[in-house]
N, C-alpha and C. Protein backbone atom coordinates (compact mmCIF):
# COMPACT_ATOMS: atom_id res chain seq x y z
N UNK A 1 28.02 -5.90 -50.62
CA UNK A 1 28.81 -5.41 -49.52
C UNK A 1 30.14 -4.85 -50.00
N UNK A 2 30.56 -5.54 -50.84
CA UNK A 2 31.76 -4.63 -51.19
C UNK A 2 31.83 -4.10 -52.54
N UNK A 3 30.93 -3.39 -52.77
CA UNK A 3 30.78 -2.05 -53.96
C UNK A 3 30.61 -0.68 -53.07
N UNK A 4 29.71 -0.95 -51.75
CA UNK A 4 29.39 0.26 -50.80
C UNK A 4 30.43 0.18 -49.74
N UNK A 5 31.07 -0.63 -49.55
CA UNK A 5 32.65 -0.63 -48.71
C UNK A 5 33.51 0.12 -49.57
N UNK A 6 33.85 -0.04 -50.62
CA UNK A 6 34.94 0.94 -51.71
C UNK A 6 34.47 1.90 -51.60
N UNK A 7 33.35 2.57 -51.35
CA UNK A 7 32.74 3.72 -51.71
C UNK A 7 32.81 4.99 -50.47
N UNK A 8 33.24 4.19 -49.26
CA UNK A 8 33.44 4.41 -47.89
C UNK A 8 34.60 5.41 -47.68
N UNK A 9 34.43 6.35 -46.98
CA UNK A 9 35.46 7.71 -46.58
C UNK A 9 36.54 6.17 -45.71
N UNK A 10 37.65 6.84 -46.62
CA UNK A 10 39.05 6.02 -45.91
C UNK A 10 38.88 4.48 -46.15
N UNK A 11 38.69 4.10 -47.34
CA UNK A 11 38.86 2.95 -47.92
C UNK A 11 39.85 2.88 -49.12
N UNK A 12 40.93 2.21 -48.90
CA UNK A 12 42.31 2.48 -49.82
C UNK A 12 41.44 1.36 -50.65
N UNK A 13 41.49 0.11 -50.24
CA UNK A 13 41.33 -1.18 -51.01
C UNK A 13 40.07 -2.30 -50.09
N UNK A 14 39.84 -2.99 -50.77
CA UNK A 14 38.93 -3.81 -50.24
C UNK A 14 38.43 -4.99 -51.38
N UNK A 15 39.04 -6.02 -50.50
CA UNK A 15 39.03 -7.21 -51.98
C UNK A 15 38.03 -8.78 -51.13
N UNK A 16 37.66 -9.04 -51.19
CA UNK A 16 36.87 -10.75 -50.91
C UNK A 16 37.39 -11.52 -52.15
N UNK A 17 38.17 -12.63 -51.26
CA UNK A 17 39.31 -13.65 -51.75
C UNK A 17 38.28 -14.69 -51.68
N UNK A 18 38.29 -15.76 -52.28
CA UNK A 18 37.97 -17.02 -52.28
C UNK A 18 39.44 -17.91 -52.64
N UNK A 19 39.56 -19.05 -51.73
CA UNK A 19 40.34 -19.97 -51.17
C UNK A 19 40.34 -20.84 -52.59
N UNK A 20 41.19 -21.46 -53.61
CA UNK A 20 41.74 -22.32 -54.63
C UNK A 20 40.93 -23.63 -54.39
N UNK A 21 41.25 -23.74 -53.56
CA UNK A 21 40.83 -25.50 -52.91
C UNK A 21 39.92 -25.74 -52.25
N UNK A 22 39.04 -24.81 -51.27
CA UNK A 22 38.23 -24.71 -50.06
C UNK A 22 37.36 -24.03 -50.85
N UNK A 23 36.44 -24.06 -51.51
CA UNK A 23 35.48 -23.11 -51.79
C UNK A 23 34.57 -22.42 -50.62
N UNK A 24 34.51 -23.15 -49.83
CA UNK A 24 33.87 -22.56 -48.62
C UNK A 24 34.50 -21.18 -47.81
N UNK A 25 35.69 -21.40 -47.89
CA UNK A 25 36.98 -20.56 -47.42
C UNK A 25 36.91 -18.75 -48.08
N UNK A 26 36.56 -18.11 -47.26
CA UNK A 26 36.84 -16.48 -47.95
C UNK A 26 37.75 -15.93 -46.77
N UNK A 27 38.06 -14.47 -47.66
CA UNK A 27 38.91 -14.32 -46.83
C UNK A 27 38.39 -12.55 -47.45
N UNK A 28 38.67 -11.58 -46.52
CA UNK A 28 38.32 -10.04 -47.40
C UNK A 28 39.78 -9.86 -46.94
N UNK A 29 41.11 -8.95 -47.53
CA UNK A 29 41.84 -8.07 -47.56
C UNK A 29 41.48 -6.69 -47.62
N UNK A 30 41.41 -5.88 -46.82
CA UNK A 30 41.67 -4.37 -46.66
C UNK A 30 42.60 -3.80 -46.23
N UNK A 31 42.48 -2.73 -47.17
CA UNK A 31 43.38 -1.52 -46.53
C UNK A 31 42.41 0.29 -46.43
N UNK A 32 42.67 0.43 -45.48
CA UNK A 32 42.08 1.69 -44.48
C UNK A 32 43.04 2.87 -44.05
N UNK A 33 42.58 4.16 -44.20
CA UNK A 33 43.49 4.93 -44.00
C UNK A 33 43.85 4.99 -42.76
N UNK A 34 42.85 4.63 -41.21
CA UNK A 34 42.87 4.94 -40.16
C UNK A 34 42.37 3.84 -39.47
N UNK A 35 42.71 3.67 -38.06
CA UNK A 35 41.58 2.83 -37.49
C UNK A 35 40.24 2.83 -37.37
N UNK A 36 39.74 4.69 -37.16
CA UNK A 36 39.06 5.21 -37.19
C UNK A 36 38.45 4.73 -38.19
N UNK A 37 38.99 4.92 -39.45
CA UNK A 37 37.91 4.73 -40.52
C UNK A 37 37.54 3.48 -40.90
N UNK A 38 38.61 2.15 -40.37
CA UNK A 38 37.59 0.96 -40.17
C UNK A 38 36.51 0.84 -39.22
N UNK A 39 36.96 1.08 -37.80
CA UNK A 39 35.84 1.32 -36.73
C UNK A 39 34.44 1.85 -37.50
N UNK A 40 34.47 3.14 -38.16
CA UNK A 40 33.62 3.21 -38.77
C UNK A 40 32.69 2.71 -40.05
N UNK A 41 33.55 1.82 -40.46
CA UNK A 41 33.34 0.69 -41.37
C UNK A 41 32.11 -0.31 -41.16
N UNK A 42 32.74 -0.85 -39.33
CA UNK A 42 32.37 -1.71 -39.45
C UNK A 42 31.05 -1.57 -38.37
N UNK A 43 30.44 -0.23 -38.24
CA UNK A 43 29.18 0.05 -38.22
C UNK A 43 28.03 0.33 -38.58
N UNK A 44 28.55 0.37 -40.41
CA UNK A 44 27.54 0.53 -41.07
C UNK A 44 26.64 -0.73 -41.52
N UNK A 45 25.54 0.09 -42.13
CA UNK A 45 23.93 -0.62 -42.61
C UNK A 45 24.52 -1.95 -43.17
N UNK A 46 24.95 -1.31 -44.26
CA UNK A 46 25.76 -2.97 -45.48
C UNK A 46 26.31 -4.27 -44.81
N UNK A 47 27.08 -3.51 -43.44
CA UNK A 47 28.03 -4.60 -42.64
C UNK A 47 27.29 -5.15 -41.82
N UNK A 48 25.87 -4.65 -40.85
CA UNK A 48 25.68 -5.36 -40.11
C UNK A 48 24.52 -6.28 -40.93
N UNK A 49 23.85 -5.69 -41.97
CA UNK A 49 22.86 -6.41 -42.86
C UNK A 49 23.45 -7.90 -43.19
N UNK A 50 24.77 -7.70 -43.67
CA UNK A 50 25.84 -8.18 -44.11
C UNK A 50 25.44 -9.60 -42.91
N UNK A 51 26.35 -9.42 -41.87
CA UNK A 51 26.31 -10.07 -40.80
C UNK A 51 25.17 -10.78 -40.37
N UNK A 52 24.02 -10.26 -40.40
CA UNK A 52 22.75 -10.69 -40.12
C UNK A 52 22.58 -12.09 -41.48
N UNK A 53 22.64 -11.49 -42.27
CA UNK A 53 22.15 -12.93 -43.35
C UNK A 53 23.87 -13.97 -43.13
N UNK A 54 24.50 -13.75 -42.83
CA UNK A 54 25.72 -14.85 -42.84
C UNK A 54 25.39 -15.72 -41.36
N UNK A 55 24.62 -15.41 -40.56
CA UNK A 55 24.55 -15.77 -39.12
C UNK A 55 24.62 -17.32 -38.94
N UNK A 56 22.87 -17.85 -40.10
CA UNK A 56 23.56 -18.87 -39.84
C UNK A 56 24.30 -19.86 -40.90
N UNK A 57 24.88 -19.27 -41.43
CA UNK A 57 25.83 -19.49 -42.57
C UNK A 57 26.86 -19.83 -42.43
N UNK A 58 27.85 -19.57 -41.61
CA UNK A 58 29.05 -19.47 -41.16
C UNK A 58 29.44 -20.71 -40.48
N UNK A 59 30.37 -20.78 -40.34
CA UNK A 59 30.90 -22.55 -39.00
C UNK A 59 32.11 -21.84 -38.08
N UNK A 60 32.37 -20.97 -37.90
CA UNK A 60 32.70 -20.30 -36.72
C UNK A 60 32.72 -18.58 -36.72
N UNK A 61 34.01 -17.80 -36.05
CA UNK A 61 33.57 -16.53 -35.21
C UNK A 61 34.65 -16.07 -36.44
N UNK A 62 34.37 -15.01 -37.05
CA UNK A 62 35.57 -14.49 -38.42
C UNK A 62 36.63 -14.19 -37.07
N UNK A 63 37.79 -14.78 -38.53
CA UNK A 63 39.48 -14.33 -37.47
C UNK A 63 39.46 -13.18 -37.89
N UNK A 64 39.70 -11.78 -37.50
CA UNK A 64 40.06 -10.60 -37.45
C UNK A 64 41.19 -10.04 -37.19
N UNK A 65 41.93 -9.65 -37.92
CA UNK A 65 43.32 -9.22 -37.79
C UNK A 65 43.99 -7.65 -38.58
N UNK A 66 44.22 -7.12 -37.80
CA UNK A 66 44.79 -5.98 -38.19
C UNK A 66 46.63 -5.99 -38.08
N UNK A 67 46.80 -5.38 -39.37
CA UNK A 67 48.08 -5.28 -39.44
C UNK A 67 48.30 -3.54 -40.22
N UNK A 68 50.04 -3.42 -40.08
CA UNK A 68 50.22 -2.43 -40.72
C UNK A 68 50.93 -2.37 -41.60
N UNK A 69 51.46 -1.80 -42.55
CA UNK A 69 51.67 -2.02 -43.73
C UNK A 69 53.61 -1.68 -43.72
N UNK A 70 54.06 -2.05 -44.04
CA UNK A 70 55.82 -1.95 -43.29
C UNK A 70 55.98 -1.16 -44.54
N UNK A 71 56.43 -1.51 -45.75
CA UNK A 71 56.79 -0.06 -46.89
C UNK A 71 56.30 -0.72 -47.62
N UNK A 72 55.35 1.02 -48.14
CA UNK A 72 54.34 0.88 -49.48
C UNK A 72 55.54 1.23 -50.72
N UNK A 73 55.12 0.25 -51.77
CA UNK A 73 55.61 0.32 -52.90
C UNK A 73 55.19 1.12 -53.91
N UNK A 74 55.94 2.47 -54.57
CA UNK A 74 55.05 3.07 -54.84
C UNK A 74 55.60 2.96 -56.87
């Protein structure tokens, strides 16, 4: 899932974190050029395939959070 997410029109970054202490614990960080181009992200094959095998995997509903980026360091 995330080799064909990087590969995605309007994908700056895209990382899956694992938690120090919680091995159970992930977390993905992205960055997206648009909303648009997450919206469209998160309709593709990979993501809902994705979703389908985590179903019953999971122990609750993913927190989802969008933010914006205050100043890029360049």
């Amino acid at each position: 899932m995330v080799e064909p997410t990087r590969k995605e029109a309007g994908c700056i970054s895209y990382e899956l974190l694992q938690n120090q202490t919680d091995h159970t614990d992930f977390t993905f960080v992205e960055e997206w050029t648009s909303d648009a181009a997450i919206d469209a992200h998160l309709t593709t094959k990979h993501i809902a395939d994705a979703l389908t095998k985590l179903a019953g995997l999971v122990s609750s509903e993913p927190d989802i959070r969008r933010y914006n980026v205050v100043k890029k360091e360049n």
